[in-house]
C-alpha atoms as a PDB file:
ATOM      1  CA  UNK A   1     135.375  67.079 163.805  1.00  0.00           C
ATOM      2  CA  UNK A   2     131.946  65.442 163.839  1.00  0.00           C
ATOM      3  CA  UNK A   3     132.123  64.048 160.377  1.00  0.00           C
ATOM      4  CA  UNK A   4     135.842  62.440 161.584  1.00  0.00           C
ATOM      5  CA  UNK A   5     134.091  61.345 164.175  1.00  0.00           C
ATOM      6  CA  UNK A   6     131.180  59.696 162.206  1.00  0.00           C
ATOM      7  CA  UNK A   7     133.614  58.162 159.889  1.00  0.00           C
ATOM      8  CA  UNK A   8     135.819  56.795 162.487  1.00  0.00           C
ATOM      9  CA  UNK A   9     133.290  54.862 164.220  1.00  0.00           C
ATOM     10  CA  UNK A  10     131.485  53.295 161.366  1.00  0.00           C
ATOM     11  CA  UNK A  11     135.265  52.044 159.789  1.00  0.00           C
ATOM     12  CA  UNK A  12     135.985  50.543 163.669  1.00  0.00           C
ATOM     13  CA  UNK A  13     132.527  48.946 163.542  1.00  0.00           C
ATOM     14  CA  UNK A  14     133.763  47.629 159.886  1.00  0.00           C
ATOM     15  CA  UNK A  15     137.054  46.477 160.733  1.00  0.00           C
ATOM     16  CA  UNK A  16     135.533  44.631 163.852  1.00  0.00           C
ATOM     17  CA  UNK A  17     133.495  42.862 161.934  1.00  0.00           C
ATOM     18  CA  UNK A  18     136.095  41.345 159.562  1.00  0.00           C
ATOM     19  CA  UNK A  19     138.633  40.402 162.666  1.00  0.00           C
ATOM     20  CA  UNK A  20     135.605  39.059 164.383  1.00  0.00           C
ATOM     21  CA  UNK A  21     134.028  36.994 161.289  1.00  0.00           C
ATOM     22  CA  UNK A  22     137.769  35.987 160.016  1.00  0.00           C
ATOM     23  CA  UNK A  23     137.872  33.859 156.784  1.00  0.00           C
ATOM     24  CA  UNK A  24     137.089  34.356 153.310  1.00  0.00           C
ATOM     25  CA  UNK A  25     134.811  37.760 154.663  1.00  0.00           C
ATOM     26  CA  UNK A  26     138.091  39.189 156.126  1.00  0.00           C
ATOM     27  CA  UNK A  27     140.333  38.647 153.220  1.00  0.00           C
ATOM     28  CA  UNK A  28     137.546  40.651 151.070  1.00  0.00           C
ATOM     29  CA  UNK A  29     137.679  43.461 153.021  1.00  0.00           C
ATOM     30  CA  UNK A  30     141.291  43.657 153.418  1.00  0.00           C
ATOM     31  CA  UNK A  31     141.669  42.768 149.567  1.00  0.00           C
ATOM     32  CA  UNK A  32     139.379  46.779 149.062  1.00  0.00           C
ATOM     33  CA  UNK A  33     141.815  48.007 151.625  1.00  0.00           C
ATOM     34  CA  UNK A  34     144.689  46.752 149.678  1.00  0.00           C
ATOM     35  CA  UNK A  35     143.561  47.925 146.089  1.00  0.00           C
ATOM     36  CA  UNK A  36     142.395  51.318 147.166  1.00  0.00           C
ATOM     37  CA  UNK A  37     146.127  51.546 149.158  1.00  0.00           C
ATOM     38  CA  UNK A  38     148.065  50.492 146.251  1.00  0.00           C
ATOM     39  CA  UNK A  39     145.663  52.831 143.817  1.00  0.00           C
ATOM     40  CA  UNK A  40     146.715  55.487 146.511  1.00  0.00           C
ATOM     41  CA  UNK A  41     150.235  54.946 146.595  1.00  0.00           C
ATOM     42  CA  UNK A  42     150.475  54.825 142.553  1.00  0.00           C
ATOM     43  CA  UNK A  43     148.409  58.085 142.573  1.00  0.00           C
ATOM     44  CA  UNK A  44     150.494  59.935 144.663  1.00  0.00           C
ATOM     45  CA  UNK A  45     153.750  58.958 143.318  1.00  0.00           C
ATOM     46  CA  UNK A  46     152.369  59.441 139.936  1.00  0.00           C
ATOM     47  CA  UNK A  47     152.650  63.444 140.727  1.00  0.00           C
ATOM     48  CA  UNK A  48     157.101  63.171 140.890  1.00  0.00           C
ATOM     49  CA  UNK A  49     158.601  64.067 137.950  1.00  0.00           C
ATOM     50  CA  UNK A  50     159.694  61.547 135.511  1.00  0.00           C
ATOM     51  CA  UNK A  51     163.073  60.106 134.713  1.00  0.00           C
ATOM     52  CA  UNK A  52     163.351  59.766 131.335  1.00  0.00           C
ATOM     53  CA  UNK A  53     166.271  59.037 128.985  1.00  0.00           C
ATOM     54  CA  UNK A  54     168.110  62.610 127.743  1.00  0.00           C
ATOM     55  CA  UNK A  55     166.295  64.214 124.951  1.00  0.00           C
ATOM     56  CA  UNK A  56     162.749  62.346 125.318  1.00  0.00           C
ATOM     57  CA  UNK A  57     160.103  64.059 125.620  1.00  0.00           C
ATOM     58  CA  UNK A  58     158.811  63.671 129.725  1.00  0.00           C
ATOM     59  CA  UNK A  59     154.983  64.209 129.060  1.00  0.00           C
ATOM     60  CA  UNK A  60     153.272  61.066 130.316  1.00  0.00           C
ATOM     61  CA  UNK A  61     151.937  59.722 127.117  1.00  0.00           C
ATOM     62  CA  UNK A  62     150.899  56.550 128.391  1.00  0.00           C
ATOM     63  CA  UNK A  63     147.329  57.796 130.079  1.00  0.00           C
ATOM     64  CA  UNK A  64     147.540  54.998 132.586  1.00  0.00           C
ATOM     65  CA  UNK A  65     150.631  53.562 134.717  1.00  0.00           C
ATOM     66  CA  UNK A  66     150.591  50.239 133.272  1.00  0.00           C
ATOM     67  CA  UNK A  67     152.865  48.743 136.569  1.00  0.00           C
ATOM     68  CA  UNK A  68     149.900  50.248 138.655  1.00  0.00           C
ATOM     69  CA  UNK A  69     147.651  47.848 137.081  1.00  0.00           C
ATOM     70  CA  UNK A  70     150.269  44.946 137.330  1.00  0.00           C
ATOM     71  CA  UNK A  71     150.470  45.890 141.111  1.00  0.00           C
ATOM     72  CA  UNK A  72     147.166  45.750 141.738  1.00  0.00           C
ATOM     73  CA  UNK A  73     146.775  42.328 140.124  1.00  0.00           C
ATOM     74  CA  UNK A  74     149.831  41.401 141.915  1.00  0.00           C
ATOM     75  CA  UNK A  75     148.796  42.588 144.939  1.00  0.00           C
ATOM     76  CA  UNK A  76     145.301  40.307 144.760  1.00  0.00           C
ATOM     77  CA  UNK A  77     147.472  37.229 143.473  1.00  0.00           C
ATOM     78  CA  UNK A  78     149.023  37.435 146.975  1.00  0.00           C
ATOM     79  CA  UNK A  79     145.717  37.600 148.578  1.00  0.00           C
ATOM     80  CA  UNK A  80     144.563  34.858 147.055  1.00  0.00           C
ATOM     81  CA  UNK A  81     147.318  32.828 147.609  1.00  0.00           C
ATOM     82  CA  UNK A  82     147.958  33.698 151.516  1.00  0.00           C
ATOM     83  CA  UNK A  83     144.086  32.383 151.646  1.00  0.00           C
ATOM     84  CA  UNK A  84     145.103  29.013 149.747  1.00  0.00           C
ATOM     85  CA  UNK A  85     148.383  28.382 150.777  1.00  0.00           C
ATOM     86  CA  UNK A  86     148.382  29.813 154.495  1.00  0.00           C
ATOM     87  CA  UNK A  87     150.435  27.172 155.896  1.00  0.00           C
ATOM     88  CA  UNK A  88     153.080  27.720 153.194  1.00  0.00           C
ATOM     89  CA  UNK A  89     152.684  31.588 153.588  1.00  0.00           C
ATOM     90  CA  UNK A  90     153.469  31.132 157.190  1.00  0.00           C
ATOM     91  CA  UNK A  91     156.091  28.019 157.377  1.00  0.00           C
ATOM     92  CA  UNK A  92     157.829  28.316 154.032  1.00  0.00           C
ATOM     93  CA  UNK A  93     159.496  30.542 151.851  1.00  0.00           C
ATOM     94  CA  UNK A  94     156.576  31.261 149.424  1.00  0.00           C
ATOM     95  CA  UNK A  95     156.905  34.778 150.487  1.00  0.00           C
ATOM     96  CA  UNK A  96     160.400  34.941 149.388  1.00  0.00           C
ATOM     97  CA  UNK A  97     159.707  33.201 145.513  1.00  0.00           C
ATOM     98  CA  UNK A  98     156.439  35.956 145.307  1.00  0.00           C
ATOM     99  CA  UNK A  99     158.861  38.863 145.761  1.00  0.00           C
ATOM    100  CA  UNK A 100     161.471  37.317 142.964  1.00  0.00           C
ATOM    101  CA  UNK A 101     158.551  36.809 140.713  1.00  0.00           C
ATOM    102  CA  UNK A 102     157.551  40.020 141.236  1.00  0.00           C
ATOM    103  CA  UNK A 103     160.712  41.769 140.729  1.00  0.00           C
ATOM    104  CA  UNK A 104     161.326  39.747 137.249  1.00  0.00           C
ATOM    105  CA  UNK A 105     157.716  40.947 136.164  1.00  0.00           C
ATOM    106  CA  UNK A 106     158.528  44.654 136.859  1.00  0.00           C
ATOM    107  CA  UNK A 107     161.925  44.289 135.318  1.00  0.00           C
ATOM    108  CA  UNK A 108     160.362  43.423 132.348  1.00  0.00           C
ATOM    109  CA  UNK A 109     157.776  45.995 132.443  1.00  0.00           C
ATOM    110  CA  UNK A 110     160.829  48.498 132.907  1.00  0.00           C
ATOM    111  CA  UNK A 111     162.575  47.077 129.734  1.00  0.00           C
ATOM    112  CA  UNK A 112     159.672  47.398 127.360  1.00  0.00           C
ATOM    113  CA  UNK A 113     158.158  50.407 128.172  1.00  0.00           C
ATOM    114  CA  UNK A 114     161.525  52.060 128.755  1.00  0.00           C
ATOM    115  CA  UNK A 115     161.775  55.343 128.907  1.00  0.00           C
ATOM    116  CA  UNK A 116     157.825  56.360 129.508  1.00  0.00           C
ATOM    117  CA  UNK A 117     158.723  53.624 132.749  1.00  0.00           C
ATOM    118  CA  UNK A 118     161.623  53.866 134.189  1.00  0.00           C
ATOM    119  CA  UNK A 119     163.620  51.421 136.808  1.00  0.00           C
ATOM    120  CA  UNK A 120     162.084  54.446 139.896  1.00  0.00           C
ATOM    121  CA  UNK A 121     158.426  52.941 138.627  1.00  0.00           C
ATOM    122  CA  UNK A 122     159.568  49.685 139.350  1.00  0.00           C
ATOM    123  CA  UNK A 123     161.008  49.706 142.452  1.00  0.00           C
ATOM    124  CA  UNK A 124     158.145  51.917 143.664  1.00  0.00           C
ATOM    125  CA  UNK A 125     155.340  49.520 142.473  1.00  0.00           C
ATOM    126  CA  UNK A 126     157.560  46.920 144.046  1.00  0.00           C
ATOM    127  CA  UNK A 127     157.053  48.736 147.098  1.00  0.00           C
ATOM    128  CA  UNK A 128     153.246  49.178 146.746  1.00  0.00           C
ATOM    129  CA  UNK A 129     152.940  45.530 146.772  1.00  0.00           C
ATOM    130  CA  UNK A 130     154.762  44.355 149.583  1.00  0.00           C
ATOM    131  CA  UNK A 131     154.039  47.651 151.682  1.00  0.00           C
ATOM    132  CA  UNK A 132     150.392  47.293 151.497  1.00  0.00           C
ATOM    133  CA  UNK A 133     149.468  44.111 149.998  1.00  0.00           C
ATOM    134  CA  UNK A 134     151.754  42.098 152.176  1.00  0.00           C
ATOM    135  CA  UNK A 135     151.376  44.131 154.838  1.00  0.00           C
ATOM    136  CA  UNK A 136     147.993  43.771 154.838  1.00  0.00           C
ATOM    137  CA  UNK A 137     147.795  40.337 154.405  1.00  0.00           C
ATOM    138  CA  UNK A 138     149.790  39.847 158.028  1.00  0.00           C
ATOM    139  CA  UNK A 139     146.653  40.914 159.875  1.00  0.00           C
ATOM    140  CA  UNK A 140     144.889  37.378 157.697  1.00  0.00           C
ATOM    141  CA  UNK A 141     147.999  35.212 159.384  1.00  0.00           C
ATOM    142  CA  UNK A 142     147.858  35.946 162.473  1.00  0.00           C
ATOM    143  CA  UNK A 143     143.716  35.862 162.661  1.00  0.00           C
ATOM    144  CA  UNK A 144     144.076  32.414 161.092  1.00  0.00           C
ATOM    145  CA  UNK A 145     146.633  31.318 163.709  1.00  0.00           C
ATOM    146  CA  UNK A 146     145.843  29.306 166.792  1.00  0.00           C
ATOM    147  CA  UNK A 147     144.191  31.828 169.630  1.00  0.00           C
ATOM    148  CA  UNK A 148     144.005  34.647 166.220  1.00  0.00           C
ATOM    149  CA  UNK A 149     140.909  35.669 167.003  1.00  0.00           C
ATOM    150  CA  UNK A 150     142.196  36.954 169.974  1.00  0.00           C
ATOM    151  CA  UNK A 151     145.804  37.948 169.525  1.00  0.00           C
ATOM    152  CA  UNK A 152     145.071  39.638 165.787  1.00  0.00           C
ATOM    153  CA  UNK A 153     142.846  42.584 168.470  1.00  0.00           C
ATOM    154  CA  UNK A 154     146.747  43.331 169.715  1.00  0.00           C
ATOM    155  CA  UNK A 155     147.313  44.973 166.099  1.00  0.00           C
ATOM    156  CA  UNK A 156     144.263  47.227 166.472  1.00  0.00           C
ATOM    157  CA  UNK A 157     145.124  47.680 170.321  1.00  0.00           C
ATOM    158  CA  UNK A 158     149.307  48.751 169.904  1.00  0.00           C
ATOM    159  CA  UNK A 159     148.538  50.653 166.400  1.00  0.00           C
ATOM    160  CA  UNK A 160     145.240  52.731 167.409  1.00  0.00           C
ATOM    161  CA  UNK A 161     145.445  52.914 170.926  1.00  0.00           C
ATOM    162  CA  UNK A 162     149.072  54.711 170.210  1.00  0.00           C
ATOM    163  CA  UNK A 163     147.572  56.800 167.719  1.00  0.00           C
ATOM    164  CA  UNK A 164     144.496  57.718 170.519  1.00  0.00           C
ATOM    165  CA  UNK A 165     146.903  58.534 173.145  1.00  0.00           C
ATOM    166  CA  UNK A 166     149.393  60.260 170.766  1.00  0.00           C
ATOM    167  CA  UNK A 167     146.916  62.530 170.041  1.00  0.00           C
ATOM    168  CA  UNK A 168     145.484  63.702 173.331  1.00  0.00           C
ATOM    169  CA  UNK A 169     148.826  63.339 175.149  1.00  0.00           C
ATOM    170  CA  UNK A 170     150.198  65.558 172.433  1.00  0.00           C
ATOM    171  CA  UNK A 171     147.070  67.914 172.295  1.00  0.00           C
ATOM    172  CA  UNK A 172     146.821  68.534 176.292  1.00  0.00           C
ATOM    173  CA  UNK A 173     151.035  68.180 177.080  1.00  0.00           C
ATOM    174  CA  UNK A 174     152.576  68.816 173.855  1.00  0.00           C
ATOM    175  CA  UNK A 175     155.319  71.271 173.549  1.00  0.00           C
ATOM    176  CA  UNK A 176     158.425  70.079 172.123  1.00  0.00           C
ATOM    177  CA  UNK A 177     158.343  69.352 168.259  1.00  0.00           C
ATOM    178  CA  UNK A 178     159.098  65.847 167.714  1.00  0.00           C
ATOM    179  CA  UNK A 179     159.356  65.812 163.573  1.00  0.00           C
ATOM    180  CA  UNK A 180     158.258  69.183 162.537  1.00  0.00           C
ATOM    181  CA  UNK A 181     159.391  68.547 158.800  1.00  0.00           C
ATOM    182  CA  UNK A 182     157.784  65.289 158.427  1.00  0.00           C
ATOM    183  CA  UNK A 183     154.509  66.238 161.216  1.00  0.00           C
ATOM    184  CA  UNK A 184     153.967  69.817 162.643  1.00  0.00           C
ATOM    185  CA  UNK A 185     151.665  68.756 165.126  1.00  0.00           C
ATOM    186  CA  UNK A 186     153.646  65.668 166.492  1.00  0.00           C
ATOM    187  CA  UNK A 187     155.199  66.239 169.504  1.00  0.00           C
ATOM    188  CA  UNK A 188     157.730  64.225 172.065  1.00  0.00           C
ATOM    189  CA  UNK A 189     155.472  64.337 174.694  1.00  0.00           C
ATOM    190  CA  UNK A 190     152.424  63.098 172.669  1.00  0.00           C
ATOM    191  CA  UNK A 191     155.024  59.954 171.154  1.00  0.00           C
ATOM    192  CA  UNK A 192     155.780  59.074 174.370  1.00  0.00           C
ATOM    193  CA  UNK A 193     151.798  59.144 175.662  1.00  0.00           C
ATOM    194  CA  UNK A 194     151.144  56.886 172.651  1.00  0.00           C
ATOM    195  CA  UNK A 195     153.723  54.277 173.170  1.00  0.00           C
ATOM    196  CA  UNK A 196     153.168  54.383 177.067  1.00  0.00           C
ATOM    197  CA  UNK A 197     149.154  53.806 176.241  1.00  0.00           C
ATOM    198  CA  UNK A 198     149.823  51.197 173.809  1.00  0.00           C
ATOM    199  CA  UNK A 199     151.647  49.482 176.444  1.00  0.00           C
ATOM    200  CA  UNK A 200     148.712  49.938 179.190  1.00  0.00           C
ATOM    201  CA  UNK A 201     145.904  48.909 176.695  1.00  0.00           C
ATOM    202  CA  UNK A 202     147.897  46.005 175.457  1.00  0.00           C
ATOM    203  CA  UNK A 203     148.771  44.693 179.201  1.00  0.00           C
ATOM    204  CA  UNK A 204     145.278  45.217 180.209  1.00  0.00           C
ATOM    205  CA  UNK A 205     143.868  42.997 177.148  1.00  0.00           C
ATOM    206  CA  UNK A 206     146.593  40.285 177.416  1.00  0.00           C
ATOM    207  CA  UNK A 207     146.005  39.768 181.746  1.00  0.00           C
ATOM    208  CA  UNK A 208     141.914  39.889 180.411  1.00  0.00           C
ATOM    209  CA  UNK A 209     142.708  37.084 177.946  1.00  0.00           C
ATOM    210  CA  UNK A 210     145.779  34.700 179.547  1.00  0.00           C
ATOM    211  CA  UNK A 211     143.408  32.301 181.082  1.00  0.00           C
ATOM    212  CA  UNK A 212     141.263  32.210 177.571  1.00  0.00           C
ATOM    213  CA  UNK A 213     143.679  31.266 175.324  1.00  0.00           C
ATOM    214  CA  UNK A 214     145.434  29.065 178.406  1.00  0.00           C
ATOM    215  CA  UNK A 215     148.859  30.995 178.462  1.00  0.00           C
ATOM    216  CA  UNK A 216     150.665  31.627 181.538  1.00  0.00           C
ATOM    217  CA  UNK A 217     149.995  35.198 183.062  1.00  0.00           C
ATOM    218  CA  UNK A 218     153.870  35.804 183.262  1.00  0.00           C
ATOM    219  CA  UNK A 219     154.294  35.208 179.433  1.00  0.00           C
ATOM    220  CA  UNK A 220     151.261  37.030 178.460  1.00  0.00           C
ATOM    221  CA  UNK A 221     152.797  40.197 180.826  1.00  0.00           C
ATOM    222  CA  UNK A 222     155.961  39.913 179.019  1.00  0.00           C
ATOM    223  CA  UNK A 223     154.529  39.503 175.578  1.00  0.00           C
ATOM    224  CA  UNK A 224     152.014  42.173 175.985  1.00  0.00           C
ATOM    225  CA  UNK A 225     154.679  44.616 177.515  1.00  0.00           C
ATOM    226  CA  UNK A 226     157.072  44.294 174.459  1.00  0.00           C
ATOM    227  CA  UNK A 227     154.345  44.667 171.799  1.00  0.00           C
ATOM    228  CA  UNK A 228     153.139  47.556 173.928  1.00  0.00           C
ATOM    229  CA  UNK A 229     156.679  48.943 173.691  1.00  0.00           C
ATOM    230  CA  UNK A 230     158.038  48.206 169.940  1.00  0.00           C
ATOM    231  CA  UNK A 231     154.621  48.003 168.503  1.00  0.00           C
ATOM    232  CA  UNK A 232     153.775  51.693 169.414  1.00  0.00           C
ATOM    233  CA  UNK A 233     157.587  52.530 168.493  1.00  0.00           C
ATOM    234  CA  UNK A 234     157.073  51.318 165.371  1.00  0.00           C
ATOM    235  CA  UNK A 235     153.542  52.354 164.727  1.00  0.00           C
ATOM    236  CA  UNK A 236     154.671  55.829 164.960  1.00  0.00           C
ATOM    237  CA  UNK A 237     157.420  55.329 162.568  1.00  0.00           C
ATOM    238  CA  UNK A 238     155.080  53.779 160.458  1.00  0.00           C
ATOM    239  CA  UNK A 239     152.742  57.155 160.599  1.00  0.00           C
ATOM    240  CA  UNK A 240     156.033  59.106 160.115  1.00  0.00           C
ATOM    241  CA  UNK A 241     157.167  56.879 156.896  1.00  0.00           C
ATOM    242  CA  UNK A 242     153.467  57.866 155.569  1.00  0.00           C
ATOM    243  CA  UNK A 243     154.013  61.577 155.880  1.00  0.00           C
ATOM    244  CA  UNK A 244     157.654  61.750 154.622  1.00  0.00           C
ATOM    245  CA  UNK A 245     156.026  60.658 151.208  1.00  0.00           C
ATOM    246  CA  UNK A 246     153.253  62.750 151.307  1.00  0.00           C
ATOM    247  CA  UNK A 247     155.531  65.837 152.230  1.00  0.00           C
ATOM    248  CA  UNK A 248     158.281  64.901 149.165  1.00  0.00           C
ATOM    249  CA  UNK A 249     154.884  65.005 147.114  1.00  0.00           C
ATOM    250  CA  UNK A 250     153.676  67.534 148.822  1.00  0.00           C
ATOM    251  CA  UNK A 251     150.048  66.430 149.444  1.00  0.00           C
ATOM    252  CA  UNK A 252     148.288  66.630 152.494  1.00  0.00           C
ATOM    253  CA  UNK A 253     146.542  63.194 152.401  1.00  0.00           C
ATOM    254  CA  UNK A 254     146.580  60.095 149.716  1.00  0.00           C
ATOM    255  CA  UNK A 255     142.326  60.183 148.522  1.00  0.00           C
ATOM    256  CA  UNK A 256     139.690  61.693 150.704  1.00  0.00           C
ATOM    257  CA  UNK A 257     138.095  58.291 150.838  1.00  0.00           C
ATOM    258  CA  UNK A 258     137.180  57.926 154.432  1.00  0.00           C
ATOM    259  CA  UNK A 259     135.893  61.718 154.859  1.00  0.00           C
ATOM    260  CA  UNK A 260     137.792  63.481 158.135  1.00  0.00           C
ATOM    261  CA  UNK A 261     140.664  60.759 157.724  1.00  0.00           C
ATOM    262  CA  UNK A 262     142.029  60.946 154.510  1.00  0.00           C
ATOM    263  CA  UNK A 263     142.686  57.660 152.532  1.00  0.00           C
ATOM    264  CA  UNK A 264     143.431  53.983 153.196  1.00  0.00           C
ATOM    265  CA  UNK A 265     147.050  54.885 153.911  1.00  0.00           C
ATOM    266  CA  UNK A 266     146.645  58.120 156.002  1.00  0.00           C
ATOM    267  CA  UNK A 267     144.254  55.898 158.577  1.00  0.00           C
ATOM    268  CA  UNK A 268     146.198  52.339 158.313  1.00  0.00           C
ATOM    269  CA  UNK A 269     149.846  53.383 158.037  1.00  0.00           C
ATOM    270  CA  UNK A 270     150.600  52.555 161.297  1.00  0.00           C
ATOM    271  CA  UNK A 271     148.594  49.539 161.446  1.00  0.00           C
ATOM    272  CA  UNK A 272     150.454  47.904 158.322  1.00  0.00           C
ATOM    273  CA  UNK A 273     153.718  48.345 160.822  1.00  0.00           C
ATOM    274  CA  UNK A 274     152.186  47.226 163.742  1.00  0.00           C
ATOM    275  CA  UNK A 275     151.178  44.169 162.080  1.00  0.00           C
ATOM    276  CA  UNK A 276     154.192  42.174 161.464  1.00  0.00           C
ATOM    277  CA  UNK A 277     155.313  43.273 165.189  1.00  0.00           C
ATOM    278  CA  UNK A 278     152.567  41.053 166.783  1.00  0.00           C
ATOM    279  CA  UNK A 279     153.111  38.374 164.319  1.00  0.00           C
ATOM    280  CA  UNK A 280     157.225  38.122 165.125  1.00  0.00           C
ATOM    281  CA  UNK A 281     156.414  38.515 168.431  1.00  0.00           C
ATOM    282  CA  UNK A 282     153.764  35.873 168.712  1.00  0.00           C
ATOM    283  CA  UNK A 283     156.316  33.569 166.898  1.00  0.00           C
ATOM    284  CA  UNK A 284     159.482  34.703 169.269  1.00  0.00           C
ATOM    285  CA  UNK A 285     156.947  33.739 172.394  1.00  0.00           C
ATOM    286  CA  UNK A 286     156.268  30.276 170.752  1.00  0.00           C
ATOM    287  CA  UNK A 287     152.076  31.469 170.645  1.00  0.00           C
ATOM    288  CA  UNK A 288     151.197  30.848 167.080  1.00  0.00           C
END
């Protein structure tokens, strides 16, 4: 408990100070984040069995997932290029043309090193890309956005503050199983203290910041009630996503990077959900 506790504080203090500094000093630390996720991912997944063609022999003779290394480069491409191009990123469908290119590269890659690499190790390094790279890379947009360095805390508040309250609601009221194949220890009562705390937490830091960023308290109520609401829904679904791999696998956590916490994945997964949440939302209230 102590060293989780340790841990924890010193990654808050480090994630504060890349939403607080912002710019090029943010993107760097979510660009570790995002290689040590997609390393994660690729090393879990790398434990399934392989699909190979009838009569081939299944031992993994290439020593290194060669679309792990493309997704990784991929995955800092995108980085790069939501730093450049933000506007475009935001307003435009650059997104869409990165995920096309993408899937051509990986198609390829699935045609020439057929059958070591199948077409399940493309569509998972696929995933790994736009799971945590562009994921990731939501928590830049909405920091670079007008009023971001105010409205990108509402990620950390909805997808934290759940996981807080989940935890102690759970731990002090918990009876009823919630997903017991996916999380033993989740409960109903400790989902519902985690999406009714993400909606206190989030209220109280919108009313604290309406006359700041100069939006009307009403609209800051309303906004910071629904990401309260479907940003702790979601968060939790994002933390239950995270386990249904790791239970398929059948690992308990994806590195032991951050000691007491697991890896980037076990401590972000509902953070990369929460993410896009605030950002729709912000767009749907007309705030960014």
């Amino acid at each position: 408990m102590k060293t989780r506790f340790i841990s924890g504080a010193v990654l808050t203090v480090v994630v504060a100070a890349m939403l607080i500094m912002g710019g090029w000093v943010m993107m760097a630390g979510l660009l570790l984040l995002t290689l040590g996720g997609v390393y994660e991912f690729h090393h879990v997944i790398s434990a399934r069995p392989k699909e190979t063609a009838e009569g081939e022999d299944k031992s993994d003779a290439i020593p290194r997932n060669p679309m792990m290394i493309t997704a990784l480069v991929l995955s800092a491409i995108w980085l790069l290029m939501v730093v450049l191009f933000t506007d475009k990123v935001m307003n435009g469908p650059l997104g869409l043309h990165f995920i096309g290119g993408m899937m051509l590269v990986f198609m390829v890659e699935c045609v020439v090193l057929f059958p070591k690499r199948t077409f399940a190790d493309a569509a998972l390094s696929l995933m790994s890309v736009v799971y945590v790279a562009m994921l990731f890379s939501v928590l830049y947009l909405i920091r670079a956005s007008e009023n971001g360095h105010f409205f990108v805390w509402y990620v950390i508040a909805v997808s934290w503050g759940s996981d807080t309250c989940a935890y102690f609601t759970g731990m002090m009221l918990g009876k009823h199983k919630m997903a017991s194949k996916l999380s033993p220890k989740k409960t109903v009562e400790g989902a519902i203290g985690g999406v009714v705390g993400a909606i206190i937490i989030c209220v109280i830091f919108g009313m604290i910041i309406a006359s700041t960023v100069m939006i009307d308290s009403a609209v800051m109520l309303k906004f910071s009630l629904l990401t309260g609401l479907i940003g702790g829904i979601v968060s939790e679904i994002g933390d239950l996503f995270a386990s249904s791999i790791k239970r398929v696998l059948n690992v308990k956590d994806y590195s032991r990077l951050i000691p007491g916490h697991g890896g980037v994945l076990d401590r972000f997964d509902s953070t990369l959900m929460a993410a896009p949440v605030v950002l729709i939302l912000l767009d749907l209230f007309l705030m960014i």
